[in-house]
C-alpha atoms as a PDB file:
ATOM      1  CA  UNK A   1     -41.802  88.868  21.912  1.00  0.00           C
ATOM      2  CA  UNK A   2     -39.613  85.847  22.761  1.00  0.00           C
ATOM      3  CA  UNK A   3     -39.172  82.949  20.126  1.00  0.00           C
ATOM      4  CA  UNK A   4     -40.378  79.432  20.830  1.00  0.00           C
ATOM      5  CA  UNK A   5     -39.538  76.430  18.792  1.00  0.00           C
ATOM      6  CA  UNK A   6     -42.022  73.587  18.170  1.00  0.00           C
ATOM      7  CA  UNK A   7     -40.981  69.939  17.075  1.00  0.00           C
ATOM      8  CA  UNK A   8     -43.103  67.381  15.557  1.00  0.00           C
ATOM      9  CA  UNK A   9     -41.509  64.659  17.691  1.00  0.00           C
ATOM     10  CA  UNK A  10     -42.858  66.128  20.799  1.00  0.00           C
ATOM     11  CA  UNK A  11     -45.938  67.707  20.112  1.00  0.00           C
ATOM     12  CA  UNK A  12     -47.586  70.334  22.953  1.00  0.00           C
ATOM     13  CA  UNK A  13     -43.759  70.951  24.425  1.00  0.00           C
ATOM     14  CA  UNK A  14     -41.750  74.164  23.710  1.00  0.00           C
ATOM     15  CA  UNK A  15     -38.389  74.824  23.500  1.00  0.00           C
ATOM     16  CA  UNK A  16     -36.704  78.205  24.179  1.00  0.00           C
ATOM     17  CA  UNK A  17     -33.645  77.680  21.273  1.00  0.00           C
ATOM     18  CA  UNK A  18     -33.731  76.016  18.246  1.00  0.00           C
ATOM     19  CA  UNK A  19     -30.441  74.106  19.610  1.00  0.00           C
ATOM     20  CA  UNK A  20     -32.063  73.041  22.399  1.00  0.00           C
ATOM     21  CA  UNK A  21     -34.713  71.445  20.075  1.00  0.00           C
ATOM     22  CA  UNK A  22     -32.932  69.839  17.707  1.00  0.00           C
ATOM     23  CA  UNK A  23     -30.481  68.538  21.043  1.00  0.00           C
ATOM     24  CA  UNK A  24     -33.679  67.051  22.099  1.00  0.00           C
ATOM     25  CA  UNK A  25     -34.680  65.224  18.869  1.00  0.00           C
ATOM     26  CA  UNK A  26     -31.197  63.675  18.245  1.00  0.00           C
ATOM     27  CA  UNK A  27     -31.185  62.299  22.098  1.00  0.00           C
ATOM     28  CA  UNK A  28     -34.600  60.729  21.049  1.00  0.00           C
ATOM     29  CA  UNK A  29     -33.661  59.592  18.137  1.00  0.00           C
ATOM     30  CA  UNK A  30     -30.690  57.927  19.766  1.00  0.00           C
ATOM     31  CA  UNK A  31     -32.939  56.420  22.511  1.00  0.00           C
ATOM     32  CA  UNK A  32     -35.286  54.913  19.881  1.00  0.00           C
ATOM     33  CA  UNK A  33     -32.340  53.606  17.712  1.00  0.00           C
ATOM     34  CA  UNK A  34     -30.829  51.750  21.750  1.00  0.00           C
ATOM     35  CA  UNK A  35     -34.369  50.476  22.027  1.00  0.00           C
ATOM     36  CA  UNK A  36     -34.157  48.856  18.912  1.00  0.00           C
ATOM     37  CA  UNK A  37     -30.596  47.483  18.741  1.00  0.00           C
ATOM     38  CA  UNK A  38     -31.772  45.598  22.207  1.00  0.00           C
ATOM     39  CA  UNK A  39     -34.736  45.089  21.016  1.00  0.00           C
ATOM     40  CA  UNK A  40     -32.624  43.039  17.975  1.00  0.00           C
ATOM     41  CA  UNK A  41     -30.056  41.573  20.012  1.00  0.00           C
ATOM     42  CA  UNK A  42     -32.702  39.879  22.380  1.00  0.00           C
ATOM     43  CA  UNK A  43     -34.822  38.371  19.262  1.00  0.00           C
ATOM     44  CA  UNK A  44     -31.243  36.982  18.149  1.00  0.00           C
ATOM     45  CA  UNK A  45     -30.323  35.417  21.584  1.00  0.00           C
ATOM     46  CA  UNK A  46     -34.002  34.378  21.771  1.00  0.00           C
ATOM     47  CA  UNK A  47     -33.612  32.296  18.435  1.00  0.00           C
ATOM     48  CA  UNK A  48     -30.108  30.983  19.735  1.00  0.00           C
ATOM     49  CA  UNK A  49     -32.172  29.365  23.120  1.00  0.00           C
ATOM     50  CA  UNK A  50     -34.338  28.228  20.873  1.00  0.00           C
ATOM     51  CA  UNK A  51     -31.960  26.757  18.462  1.00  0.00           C
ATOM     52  CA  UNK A  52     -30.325  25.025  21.699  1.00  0.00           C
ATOM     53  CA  UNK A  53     -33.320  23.658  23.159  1.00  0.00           C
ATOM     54  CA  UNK A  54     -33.910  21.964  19.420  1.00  0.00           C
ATOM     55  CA  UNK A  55     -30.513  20.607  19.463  1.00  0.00           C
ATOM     56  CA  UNK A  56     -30.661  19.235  23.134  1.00  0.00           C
ATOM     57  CA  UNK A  57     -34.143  17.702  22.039  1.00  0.00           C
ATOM     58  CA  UNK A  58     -32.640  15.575  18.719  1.00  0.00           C
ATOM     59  CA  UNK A  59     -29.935  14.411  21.128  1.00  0.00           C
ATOM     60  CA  UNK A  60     -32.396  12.896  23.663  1.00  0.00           C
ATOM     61  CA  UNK A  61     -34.193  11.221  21.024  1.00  0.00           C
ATOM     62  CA  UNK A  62     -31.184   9.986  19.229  1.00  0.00           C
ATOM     63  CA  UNK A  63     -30.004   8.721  23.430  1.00  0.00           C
ATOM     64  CA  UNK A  64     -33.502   7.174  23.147  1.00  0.00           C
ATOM     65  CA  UNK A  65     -33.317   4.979  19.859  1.00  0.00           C
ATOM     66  CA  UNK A  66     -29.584   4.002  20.751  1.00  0.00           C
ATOM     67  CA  UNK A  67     -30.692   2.807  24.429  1.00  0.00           C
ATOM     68  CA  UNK A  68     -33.792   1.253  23.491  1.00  0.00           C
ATOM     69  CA  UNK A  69     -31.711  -0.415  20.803  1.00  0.00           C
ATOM     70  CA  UNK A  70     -29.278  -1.361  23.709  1.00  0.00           C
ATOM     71  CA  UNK A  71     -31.952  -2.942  25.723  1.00  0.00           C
ATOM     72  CA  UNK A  72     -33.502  -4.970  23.173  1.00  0.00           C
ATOM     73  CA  UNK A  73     -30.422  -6.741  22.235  1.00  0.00           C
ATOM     74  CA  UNK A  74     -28.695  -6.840  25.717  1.00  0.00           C
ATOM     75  CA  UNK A  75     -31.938  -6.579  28.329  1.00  0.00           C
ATOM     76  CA  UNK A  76     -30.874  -3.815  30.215  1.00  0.00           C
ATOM     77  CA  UNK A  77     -28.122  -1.199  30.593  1.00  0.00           C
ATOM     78  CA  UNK A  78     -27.025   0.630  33.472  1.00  0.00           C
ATOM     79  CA  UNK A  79     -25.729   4.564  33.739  1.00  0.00           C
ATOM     80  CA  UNK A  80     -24.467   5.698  36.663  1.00  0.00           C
ATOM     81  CA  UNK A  81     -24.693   9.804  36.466  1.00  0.00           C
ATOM     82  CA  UNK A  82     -22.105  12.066  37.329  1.00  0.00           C
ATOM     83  CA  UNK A  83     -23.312  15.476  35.602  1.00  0.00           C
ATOM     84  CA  UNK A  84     -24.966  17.867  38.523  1.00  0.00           C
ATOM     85  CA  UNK A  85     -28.890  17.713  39.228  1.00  0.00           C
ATOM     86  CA  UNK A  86     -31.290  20.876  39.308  1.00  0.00           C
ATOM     87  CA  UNK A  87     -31.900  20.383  43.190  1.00  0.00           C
ATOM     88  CA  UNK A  88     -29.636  19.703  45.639  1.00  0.00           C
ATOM     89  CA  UNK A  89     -31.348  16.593  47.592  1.00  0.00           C
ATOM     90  CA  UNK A  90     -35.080  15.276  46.702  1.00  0.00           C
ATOM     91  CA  UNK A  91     -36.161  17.479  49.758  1.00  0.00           C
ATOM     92  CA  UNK A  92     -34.986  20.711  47.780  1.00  0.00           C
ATOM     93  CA  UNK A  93     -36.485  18.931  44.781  1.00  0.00           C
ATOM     94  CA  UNK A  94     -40.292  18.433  46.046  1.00  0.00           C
ATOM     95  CA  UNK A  95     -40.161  21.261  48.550  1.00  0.00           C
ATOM     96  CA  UNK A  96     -37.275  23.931  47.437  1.00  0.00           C
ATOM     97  CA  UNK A  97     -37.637  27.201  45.920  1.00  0.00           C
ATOM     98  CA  UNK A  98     -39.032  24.692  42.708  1.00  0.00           C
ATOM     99  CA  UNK A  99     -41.814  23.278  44.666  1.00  0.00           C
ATOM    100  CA  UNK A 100     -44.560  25.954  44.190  1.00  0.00           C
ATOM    101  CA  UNK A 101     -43.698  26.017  40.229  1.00  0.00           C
ATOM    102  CA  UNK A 102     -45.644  23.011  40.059  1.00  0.00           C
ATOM    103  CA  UNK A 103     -48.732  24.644  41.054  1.00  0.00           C
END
């Protein structure tokens, strides 16, 4: 009569060696322990966006106060911008690859 091991990790499958089972329940304990170690990492990266896009919001307001503070003592203030812009032209801008995120 031929031997067949059983494991509680994989219920209704068979294996022919009791190697062969316990191979099978370290490679899924493995995968389960990858799954969760990404699983980690992209909660951790998600709080870091997060943490950035709190940052880059304290900074605007802060911009805010100092410019309105700016134009209430000195009436206006020009900024000429040098940075890059999300689109390439306004056409890109209102009809680009962005245009049907509006909708």
């Amino acid at each position: 009569m031929k031997q067949v091991f059983v494991s509680d990790l994989f219920p209704g499958k068979t294996f022919e060696s009791e190697e062969a089972c316990l191979e099978a329940e370290k490679e899924h304990e493995q995968k389960l322990a990858l799954e969760k170690a990404k699983k980690e990492e992209r909660k951790q990266r998600a709080e870091e966006v997060e943490q950035a896009f709190k940052d880059a919001d304290e900074a605007y307001k802060v911009a805010r106060e100092k410019l309105n503070e700016f134009v209430k003592d000195y009436g206006n203030f020009h900024k000429t911008y040098t940075g890059t812009l999300p689109a390439k032209s306004l056409y890109d801008l209102f009809f680009g690859d962005n245009f049907f995120k509006f909708f």
